[in-house]
C-alpha atoms as a PDB file:
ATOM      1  CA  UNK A   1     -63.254  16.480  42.610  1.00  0.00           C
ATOM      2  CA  UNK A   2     -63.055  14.379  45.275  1.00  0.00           C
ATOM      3  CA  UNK A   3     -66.887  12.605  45.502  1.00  0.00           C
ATOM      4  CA  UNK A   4     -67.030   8.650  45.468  1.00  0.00           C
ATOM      5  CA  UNK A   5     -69.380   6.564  44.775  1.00  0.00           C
ATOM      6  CA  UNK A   6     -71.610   3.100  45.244  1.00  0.00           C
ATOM      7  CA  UNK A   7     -74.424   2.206  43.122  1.00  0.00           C
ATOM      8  CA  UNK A   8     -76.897   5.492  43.212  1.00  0.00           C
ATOM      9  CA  UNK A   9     -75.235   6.638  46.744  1.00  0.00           C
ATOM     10  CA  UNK A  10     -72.628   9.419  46.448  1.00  0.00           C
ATOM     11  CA  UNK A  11     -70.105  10.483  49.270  1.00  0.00           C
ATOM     12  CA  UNK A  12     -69.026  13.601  49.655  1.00  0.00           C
ATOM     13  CA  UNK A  13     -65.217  12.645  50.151  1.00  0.00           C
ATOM     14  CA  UNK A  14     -63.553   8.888  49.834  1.00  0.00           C
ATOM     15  CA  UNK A  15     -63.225   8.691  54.248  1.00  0.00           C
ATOM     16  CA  UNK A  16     -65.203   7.295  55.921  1.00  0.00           C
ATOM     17  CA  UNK A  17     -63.967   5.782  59.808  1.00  0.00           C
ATOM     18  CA  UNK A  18     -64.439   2.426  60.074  1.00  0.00           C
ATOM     19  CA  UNK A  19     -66.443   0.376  62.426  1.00  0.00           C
ATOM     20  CA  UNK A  20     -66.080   0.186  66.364  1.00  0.00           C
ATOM     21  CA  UNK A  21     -63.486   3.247  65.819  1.00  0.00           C
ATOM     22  CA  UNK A  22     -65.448   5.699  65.902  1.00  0.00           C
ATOM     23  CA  UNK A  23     -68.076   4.534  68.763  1.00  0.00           C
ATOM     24  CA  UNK A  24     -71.999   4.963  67.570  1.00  0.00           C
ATOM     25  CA  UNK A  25     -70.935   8.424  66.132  1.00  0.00           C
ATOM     26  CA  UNK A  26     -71.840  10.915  69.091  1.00  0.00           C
ATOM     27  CA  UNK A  27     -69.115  10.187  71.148  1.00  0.00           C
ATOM     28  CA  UNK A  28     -67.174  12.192  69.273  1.00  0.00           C
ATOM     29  CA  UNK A  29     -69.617  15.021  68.793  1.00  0.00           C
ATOM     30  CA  UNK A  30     -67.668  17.826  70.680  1.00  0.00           C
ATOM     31  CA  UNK A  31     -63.703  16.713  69.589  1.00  0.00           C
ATOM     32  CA  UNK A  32     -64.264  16.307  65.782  1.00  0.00           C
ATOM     33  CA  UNK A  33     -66.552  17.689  62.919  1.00  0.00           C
ATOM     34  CA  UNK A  34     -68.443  14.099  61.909  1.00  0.00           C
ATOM     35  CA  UNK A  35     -70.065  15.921  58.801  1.00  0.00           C
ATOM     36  CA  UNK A  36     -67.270  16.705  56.736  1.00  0.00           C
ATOM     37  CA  UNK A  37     -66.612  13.167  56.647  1.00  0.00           C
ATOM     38  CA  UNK A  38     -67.880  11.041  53.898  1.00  0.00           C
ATOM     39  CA  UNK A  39     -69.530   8.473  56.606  1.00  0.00           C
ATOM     40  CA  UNK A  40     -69.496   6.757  59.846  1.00  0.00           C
ATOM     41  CA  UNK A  41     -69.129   3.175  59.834  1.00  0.00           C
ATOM     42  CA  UNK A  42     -70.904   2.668  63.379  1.00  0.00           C
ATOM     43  CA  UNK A  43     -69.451  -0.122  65.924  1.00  0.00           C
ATOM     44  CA  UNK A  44     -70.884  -3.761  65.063  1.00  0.00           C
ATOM     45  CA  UNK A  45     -74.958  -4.416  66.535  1.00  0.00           C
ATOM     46  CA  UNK A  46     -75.675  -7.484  67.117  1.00  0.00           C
ATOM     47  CA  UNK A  47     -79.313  -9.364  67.413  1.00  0.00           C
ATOM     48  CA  UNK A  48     -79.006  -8.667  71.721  1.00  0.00           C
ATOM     49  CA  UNK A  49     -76.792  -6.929  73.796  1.00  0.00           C
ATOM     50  CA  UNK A  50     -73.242  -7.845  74.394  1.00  0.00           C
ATOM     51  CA  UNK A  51     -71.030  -7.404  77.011  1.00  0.00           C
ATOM     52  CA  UNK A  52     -67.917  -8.275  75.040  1.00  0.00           C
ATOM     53  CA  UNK A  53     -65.011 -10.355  76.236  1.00  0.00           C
ATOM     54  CA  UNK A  54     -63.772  -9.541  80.101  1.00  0.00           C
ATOM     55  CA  UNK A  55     -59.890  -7.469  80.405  1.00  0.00           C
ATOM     56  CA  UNK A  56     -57.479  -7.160  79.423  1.00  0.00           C
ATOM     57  CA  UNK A  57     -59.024  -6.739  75.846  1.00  0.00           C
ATOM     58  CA  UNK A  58     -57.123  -4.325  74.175  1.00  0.00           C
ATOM     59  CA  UNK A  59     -53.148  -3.352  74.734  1.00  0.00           C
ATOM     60  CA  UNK A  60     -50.959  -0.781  71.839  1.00  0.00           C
ATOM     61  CA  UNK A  61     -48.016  -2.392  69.728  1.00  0.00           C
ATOM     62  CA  UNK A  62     -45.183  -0.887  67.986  1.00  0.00           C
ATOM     63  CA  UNK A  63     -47.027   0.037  64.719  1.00  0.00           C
ATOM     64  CA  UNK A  64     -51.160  -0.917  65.801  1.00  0.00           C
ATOM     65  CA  UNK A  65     -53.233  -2.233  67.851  1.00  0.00           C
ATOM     66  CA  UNK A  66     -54.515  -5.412  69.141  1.00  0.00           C
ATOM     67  CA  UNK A  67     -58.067  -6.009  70.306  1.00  0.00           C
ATOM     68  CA  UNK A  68     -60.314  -8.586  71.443  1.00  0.00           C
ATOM     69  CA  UNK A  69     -63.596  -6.506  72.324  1.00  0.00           C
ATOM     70  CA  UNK A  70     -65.964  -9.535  71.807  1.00  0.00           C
ATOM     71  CA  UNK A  71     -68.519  -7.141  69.749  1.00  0.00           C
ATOM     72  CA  UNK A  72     -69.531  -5.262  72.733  1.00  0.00           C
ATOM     73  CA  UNK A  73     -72.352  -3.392  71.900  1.00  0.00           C
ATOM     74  CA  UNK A  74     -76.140  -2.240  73.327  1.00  0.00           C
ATOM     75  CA  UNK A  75     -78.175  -4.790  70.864  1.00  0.00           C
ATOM     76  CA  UNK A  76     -80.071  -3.613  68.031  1.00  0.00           C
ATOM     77  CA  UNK A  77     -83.251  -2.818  69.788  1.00  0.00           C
ATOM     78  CA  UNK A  78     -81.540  -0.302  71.679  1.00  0.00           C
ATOM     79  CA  UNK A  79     -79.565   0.978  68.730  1.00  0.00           C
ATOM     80  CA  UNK A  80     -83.148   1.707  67.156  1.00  0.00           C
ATOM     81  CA  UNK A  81     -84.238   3.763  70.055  1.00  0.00           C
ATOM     82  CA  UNK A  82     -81.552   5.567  71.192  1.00  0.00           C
ATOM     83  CA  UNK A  83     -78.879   5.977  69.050  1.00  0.00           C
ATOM     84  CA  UNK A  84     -80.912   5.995  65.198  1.00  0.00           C
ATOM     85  CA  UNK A  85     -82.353   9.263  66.397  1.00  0.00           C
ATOM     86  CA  UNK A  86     -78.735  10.846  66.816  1.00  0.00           C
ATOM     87  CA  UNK A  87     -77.526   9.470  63.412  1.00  0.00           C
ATOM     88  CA  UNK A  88     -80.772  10.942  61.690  1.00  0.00           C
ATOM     89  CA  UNK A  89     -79.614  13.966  62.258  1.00  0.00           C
ATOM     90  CA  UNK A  90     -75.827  14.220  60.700  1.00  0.00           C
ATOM     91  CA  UNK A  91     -75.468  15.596  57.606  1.00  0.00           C
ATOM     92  CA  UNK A  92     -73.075  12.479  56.188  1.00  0.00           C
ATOM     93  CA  UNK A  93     -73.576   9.355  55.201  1.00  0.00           C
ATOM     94  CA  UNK A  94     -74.731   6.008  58.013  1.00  0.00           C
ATOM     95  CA  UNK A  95     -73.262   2.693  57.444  1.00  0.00           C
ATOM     96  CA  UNK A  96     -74.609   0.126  60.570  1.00  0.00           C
ATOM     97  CA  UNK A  97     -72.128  -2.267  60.519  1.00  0.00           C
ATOM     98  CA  UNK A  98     -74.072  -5.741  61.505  1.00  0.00           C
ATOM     99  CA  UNK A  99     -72.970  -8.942  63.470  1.00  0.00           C
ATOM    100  CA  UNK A 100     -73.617 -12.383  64.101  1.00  0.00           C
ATOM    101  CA  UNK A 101     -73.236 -15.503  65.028  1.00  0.00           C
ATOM    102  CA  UNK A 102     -76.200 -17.810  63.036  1.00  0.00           C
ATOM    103  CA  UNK A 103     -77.721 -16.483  59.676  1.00  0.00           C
ATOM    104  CA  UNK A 104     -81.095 -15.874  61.386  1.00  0.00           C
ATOM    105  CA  UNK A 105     -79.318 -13.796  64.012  1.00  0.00           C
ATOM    106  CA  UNK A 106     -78.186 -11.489  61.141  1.00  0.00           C
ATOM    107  CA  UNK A 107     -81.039 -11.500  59.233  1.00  0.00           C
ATOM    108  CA  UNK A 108     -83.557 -10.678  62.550  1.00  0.00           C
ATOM    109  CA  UNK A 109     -81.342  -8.166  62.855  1.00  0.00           C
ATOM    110  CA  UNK A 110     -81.987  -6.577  59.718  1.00  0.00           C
ATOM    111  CA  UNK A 111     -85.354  -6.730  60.035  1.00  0.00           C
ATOM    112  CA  UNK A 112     -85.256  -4.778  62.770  1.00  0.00           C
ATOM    113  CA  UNK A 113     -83.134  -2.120  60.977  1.00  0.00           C
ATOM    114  CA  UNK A 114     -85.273  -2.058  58.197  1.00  0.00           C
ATOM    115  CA  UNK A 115     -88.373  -1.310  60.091  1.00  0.00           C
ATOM    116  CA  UNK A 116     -86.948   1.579  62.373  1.00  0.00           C
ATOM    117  CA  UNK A 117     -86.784   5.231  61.035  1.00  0.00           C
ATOM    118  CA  UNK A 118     -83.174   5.641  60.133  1.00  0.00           C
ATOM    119  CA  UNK A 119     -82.117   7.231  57.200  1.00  0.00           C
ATOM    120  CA  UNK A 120     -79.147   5.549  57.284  1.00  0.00           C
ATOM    121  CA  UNK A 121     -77.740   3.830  53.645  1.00  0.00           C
ATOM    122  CA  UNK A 122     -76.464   1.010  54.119  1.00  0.00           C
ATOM    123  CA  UNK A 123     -75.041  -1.866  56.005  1.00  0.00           C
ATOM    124  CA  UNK A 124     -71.470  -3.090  56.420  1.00  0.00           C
ATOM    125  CA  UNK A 125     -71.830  -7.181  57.330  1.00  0.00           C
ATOM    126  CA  UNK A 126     -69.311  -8.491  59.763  1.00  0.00           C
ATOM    127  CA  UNK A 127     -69.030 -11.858  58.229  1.00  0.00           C
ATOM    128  CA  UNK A 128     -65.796 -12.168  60.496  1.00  0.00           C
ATOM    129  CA  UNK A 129     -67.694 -14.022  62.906  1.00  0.00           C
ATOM    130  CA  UNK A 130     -68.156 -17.502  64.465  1.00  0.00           C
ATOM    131  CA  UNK A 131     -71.105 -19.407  62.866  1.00  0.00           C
ATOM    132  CA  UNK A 132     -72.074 -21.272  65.685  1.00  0.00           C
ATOM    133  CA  UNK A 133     -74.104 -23.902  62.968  1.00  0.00           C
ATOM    134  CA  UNK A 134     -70.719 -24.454  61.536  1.00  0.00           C
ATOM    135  CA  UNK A 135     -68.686 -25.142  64.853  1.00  0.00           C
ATOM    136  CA  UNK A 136     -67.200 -21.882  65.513  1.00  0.00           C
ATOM    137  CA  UNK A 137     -66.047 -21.347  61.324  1.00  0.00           C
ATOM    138  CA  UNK A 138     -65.988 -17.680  60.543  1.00  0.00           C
ATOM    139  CA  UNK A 139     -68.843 -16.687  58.375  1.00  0.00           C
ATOM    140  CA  UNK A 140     -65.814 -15.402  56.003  1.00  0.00           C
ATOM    141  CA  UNK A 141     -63.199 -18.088  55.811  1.00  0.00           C
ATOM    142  CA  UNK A 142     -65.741 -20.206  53.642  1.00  0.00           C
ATOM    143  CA  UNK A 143     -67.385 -18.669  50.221  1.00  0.00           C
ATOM    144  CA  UNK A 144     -70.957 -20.756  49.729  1.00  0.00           C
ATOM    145  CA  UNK A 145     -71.774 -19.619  53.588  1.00  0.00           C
ATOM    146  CA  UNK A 146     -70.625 -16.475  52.317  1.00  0.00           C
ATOM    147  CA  UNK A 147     -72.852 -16.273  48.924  1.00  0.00           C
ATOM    148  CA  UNK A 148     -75.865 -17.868  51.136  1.00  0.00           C
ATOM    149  CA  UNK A 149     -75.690 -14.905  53.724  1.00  0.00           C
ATOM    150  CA  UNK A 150     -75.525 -12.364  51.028  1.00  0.00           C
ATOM    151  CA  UNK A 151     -78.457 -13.822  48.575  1.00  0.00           C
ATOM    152  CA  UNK A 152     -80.411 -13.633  51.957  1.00  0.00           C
ATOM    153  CA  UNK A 153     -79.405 -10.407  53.372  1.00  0.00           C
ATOM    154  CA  UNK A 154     -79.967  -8.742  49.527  1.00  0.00           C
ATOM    155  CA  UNK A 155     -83.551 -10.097  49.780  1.00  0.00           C
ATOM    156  CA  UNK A 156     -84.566  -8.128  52.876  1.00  0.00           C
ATOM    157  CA  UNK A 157     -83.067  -4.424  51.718  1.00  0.00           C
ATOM    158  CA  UNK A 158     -82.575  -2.129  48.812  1.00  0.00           C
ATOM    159  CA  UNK A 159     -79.886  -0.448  50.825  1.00  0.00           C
ATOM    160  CA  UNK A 160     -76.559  -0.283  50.335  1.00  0.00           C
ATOM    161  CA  UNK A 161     -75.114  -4.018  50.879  1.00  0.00           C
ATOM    162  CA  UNK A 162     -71.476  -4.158  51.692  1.00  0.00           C
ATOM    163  CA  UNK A 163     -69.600  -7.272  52.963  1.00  0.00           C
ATOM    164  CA  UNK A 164     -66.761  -6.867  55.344  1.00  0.00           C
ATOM    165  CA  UNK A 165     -64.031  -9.200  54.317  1.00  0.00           C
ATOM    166  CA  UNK A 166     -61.109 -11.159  56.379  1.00  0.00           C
ATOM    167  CA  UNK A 167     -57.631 -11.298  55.598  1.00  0.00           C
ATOM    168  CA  UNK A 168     -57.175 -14.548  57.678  1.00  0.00           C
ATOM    169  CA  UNK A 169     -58.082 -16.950  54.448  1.00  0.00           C
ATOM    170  CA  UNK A 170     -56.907 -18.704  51.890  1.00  0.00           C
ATOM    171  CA  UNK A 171     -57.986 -16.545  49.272  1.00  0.00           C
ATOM    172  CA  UNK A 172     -59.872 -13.614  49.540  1.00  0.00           C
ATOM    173  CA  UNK A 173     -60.848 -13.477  46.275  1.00  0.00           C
ATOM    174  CA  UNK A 174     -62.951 -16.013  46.343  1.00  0.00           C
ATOM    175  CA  UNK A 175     -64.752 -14.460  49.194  1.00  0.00           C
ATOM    176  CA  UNK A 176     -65.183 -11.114  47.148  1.00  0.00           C
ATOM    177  CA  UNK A 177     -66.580 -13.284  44.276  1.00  0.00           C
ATOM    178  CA  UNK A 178     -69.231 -14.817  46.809  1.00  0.00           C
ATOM    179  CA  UNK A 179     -70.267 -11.826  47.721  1.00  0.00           C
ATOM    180  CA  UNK A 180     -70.490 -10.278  44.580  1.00  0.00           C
ATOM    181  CA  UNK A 181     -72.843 -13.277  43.157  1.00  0.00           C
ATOM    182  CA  UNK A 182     -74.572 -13.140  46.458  1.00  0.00           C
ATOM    183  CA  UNK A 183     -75.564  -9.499  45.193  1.00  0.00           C
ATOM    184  CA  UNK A 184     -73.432  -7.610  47.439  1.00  0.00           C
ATOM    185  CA  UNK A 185     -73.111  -3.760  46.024  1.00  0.00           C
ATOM    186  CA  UNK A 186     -69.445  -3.765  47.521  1.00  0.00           C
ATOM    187  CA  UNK A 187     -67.006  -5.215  49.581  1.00  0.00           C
ATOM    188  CA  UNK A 188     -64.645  -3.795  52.404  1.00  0.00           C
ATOM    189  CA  UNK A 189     -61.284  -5.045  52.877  1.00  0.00           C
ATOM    190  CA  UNK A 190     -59.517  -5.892  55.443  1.00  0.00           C
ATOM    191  CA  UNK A 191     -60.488  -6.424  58.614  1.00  0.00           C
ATOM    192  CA  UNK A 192     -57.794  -7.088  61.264  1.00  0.00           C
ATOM    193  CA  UNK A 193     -55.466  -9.624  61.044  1.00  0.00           C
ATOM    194  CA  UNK A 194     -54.883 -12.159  63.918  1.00  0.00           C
ATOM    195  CA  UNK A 195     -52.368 -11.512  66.663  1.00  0.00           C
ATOM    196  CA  UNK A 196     -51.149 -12.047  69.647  1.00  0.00           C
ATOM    197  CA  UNK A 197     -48.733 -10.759  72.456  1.00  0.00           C
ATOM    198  CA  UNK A 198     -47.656 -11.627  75.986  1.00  0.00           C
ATOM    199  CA  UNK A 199     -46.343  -9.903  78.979  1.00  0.00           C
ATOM    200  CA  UNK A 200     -42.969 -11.492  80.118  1.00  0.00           C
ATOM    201  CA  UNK A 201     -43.442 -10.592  83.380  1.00  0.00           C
ATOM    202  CA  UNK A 202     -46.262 -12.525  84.350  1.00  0.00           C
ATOM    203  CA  UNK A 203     -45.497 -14.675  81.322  1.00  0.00           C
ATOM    204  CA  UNK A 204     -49.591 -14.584  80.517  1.00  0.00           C
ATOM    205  CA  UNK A 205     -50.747 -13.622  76.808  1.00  0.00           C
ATOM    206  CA  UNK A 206     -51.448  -9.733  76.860  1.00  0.00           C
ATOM    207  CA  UNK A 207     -55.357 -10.233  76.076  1.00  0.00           C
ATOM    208  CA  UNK A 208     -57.929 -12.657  78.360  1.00  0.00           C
ATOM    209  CA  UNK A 209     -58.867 -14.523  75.127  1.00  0.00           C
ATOM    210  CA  UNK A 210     -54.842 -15.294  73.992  1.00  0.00           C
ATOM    211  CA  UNK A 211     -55.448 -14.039  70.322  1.00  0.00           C
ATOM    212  CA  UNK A 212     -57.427 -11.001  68.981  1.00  0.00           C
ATOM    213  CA  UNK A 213     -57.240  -8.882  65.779  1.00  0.00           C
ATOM    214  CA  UNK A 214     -54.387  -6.597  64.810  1.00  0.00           C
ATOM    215  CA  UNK A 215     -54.961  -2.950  63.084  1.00  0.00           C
ATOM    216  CA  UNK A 216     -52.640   0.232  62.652  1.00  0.00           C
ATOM    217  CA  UNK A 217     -49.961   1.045  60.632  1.00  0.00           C
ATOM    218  CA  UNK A 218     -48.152  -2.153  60.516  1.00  0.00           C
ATOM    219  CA  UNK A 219     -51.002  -4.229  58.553  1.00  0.00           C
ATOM    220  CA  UNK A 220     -51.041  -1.464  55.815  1.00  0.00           C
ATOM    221  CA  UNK A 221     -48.617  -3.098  52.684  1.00  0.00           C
ATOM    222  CA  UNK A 222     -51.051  -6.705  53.803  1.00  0.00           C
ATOM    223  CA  UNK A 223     -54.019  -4.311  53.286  1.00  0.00           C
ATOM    224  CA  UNK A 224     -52.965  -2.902  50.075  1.00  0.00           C
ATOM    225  CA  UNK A 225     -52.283  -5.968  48.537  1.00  0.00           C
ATOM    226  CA  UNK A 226     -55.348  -7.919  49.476  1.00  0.00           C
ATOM    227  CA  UNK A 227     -57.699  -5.096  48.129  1.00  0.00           C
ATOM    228  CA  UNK A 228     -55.772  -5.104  44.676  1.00  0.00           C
ATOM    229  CA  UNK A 229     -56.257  -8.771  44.592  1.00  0.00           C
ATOM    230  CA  UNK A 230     -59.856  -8.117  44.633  1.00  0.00           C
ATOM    231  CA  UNK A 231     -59.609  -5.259  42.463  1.00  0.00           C
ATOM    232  CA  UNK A 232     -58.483  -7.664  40.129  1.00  0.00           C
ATOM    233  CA  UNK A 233     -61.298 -10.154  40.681  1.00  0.00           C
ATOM    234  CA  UNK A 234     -64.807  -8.511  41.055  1.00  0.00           C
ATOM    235  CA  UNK A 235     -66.504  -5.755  39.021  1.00  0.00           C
ATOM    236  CA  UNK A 236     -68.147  -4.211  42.377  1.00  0.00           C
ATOM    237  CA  UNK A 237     -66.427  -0.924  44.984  1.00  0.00           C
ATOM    238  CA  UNK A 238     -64.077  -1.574  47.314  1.00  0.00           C
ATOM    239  CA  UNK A 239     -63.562  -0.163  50.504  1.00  0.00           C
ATOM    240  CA  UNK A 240     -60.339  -0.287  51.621  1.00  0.00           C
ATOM    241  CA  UNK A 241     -59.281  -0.437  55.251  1.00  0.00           C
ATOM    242  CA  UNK A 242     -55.863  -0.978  56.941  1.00  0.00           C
ATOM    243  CA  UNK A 243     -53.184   1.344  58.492  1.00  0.00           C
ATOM    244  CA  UNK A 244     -54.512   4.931  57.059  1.00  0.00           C
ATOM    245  CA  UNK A 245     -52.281   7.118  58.786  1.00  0.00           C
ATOM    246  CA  UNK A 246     -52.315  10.166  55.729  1.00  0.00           C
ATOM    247  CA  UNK A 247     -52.939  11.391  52.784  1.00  0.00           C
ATOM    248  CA  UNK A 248     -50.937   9.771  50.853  1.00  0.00           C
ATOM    249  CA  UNK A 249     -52.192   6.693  52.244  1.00  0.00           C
ATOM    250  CA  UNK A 250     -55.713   6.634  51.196  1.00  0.00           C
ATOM    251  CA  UNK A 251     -54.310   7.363  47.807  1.00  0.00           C
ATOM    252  CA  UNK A 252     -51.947   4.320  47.594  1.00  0.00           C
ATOM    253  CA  UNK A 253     -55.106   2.302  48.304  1.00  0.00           C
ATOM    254  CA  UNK A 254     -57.361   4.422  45.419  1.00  0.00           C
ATOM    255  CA  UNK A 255     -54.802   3.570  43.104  1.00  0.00           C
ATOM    256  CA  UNK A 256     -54.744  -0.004  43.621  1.00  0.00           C
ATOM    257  CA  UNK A 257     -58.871  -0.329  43.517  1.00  0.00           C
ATOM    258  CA  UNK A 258     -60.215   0.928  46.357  1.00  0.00           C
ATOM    259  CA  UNK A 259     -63.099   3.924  45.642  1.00  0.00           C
ATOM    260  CA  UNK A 260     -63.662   4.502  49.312  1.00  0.00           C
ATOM    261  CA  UNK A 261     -61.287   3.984  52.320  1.00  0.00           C
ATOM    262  CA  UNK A 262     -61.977   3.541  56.197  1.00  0.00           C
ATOM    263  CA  UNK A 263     -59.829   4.915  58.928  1.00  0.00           C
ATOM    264  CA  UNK A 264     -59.892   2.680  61.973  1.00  0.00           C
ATOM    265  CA  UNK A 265     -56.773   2.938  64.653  1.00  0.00           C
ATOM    266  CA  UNK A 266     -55.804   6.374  64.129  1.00  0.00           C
ATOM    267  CA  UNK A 267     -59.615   7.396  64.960  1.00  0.00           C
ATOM    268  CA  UNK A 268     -57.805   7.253  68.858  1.00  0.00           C
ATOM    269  CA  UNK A 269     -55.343   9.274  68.190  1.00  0.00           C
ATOM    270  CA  UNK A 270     -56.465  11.832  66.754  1.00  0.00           C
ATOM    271  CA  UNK A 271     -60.453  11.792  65.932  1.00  0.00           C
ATOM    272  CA  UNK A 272     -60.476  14.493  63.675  1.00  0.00           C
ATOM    273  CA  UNK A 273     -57.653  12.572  61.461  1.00  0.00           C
ATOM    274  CA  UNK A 274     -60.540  11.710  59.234  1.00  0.00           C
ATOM    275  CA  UNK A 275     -61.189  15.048  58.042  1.00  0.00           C
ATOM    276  CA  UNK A 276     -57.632  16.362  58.133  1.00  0.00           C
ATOM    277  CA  UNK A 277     -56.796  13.994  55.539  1.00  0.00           C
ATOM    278  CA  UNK A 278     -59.895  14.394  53.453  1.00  0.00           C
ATOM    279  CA  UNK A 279     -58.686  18.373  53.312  1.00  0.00           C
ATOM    280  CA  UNK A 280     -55.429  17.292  52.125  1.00  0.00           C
ATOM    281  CA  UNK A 281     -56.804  15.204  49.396  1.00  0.00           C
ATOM    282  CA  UNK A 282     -59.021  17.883  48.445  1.00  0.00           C
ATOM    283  CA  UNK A 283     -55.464  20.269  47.948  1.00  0.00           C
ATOM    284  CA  UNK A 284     -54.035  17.484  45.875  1.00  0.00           C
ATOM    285  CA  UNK A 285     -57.012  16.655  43.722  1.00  0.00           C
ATOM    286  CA  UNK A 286     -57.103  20.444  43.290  1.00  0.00           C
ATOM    287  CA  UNK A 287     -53.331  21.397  42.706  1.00  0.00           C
ATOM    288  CA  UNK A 288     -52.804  18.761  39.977  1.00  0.00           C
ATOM    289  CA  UNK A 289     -56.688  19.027  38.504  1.00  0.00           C
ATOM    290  CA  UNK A 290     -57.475  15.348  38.960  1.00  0.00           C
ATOM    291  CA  UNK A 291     -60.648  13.614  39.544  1.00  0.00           C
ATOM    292  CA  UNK A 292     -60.185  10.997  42.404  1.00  0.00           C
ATOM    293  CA  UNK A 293     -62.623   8.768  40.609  1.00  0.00           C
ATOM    294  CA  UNK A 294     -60.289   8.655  37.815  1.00  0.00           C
ATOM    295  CA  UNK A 295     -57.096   7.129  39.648  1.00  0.00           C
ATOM    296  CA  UNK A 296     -58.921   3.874  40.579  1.00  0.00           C
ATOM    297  CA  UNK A 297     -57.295   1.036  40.055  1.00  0.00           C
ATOM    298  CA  UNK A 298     -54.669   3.125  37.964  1.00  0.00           C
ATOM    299  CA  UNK A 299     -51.468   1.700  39.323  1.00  0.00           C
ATOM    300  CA  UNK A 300     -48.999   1.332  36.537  1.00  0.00           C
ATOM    301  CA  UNK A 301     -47.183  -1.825  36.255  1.00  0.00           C
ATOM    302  CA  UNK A 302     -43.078  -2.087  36.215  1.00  0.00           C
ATOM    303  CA  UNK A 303     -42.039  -3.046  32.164  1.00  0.00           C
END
């Protein structure tokens, strides 16, 4: 059996692809089945539109990615007309991931959600973001701003509340246990770690804003261990996200707490890599007759 779970919301399988990955969902409609995932995290929607950062925002490393996008997306009023009516009719679970750069900006945001006709579930909350109140501080790196956001965001929606944690603090346990108090239903962990790289041809950094946020392959062990951490903190689901390449991946993070996973990078490789591995989970569950709920958090200790 290989259902998860969050509050009253079951998914049909553990993957789900994680935000800005996977586009607004239909871009993908003819190259992969969406439904037999367990949900679509859809790309970050901010309060108005965004053009993003200007090129070169995005270049491959050895083992990942680095990318400094700058949140492009169409703004959320256009997100309620033209791409809610797309999602409503998937047969898997919607996530909207939401960002911002003021608390009001995220909570006008949610309004709007909230009063639009998706069936959607839930939201994911970029708190990875400058608070321009706070002179550029990420939302994230600071856990009162973090509680206050939640405890504001929880009193708008009965939907699924899930805060989207950064690995670039001191602790990010003490994020999770903000959020958790703040009455978040889950957290998801981690979002990309800062990089950087530079061409030594032209000697110039390899992305227009010098640093942007690593994912792939290579942040994976950083990944695991942050969302055990947590695991070991807070009561609430975890989603964990970093460097899900297979199978046996998205088990490594069950074991150490996660109930859900996101697949982010590998989404451009291969789009259907989501469901692939969600059939191979299903064979293992099967072979050895093990519940996948059961293995959370069940990683033995050495003596």
């Amino acid at each position: 059996m290989i259902t998860s779970k969050i509050k009253n919301i079951e998914f049909k399988n553990p993957i789900l692809v994680a935000s800005g990955t996977y586009g607004y969902g239909n871009e993908v409609k003819d190259i992969a089945n969406v439904e037999a995932l367990g949900g679509i995290v859809t790309k970050s929607v901010t309060l108005n539109p965004r053009e993003g950062n200007k090129p070169p925002r995005i270049f491959e490393t050895a083992s990942g990615m680095l990318n400094s996008i700058g949140l492009a997306n169409v703004g959320v009023k256009e997100f309620c007309n033209n791409k809610i009516p797309y999602l409503n009719q998937l047969n898997t679970k919607i996530i909207v991931n939401i960002a911002g750069s003021s608390i009001d900006e995220y909570l006008e945001t949610l309004d709007t959600l909230e009063s639009s006709e998706g069936n959607h579930i839930g939201y994911e909350i970029n708190i990875s973001c400058p608070n321009v109140k706070e002179g550029g501080m990420e939302f994230g790196v600071n856990p009162k701003i973090t509680e206050e956001l939640t405890k504001k965001m929880r009193q708008k929606t009965n939907k699924l509340l899930i805060m989207k944690l950064s690995p670039n603090v001191t602790n990010i346990s003490d994020i999770a246990i903000a959020s958790e108090q703040g009455g978040a239903d889950a957290v998801s962990a981690i979002n990309t770690l800062v990089g950087m790289g530079i061409d030594i041809n032209n000697y110039k950094p390899k992305l227009s804003t010098v640093f942007g946020g690593l994912s792939g392959p290579a942040i994976k062990p950083i990944a695991l261990a942050n969302v055990h951490k947590i695991y070991k903190s807070v009561s609430i689901p975890i989603i964990g996200i970093g460097g899900i390449s297979k199978f046996e991946d998205v088990l490594e993070f069950i074991l150490a707490g996660a109930t859900l996973v996101e697949i982010g990078t590998l989404n451009y490789t291969n789009p259907s890599i989501g469901v692939n591995i969600s059939n191979k989970i299903k064979e293992y569950c099967t072979s050895r007759n093990i519940n996948l709920k059961e293995m959370i958090g069940q990683i033995a200790y050495h003596d």
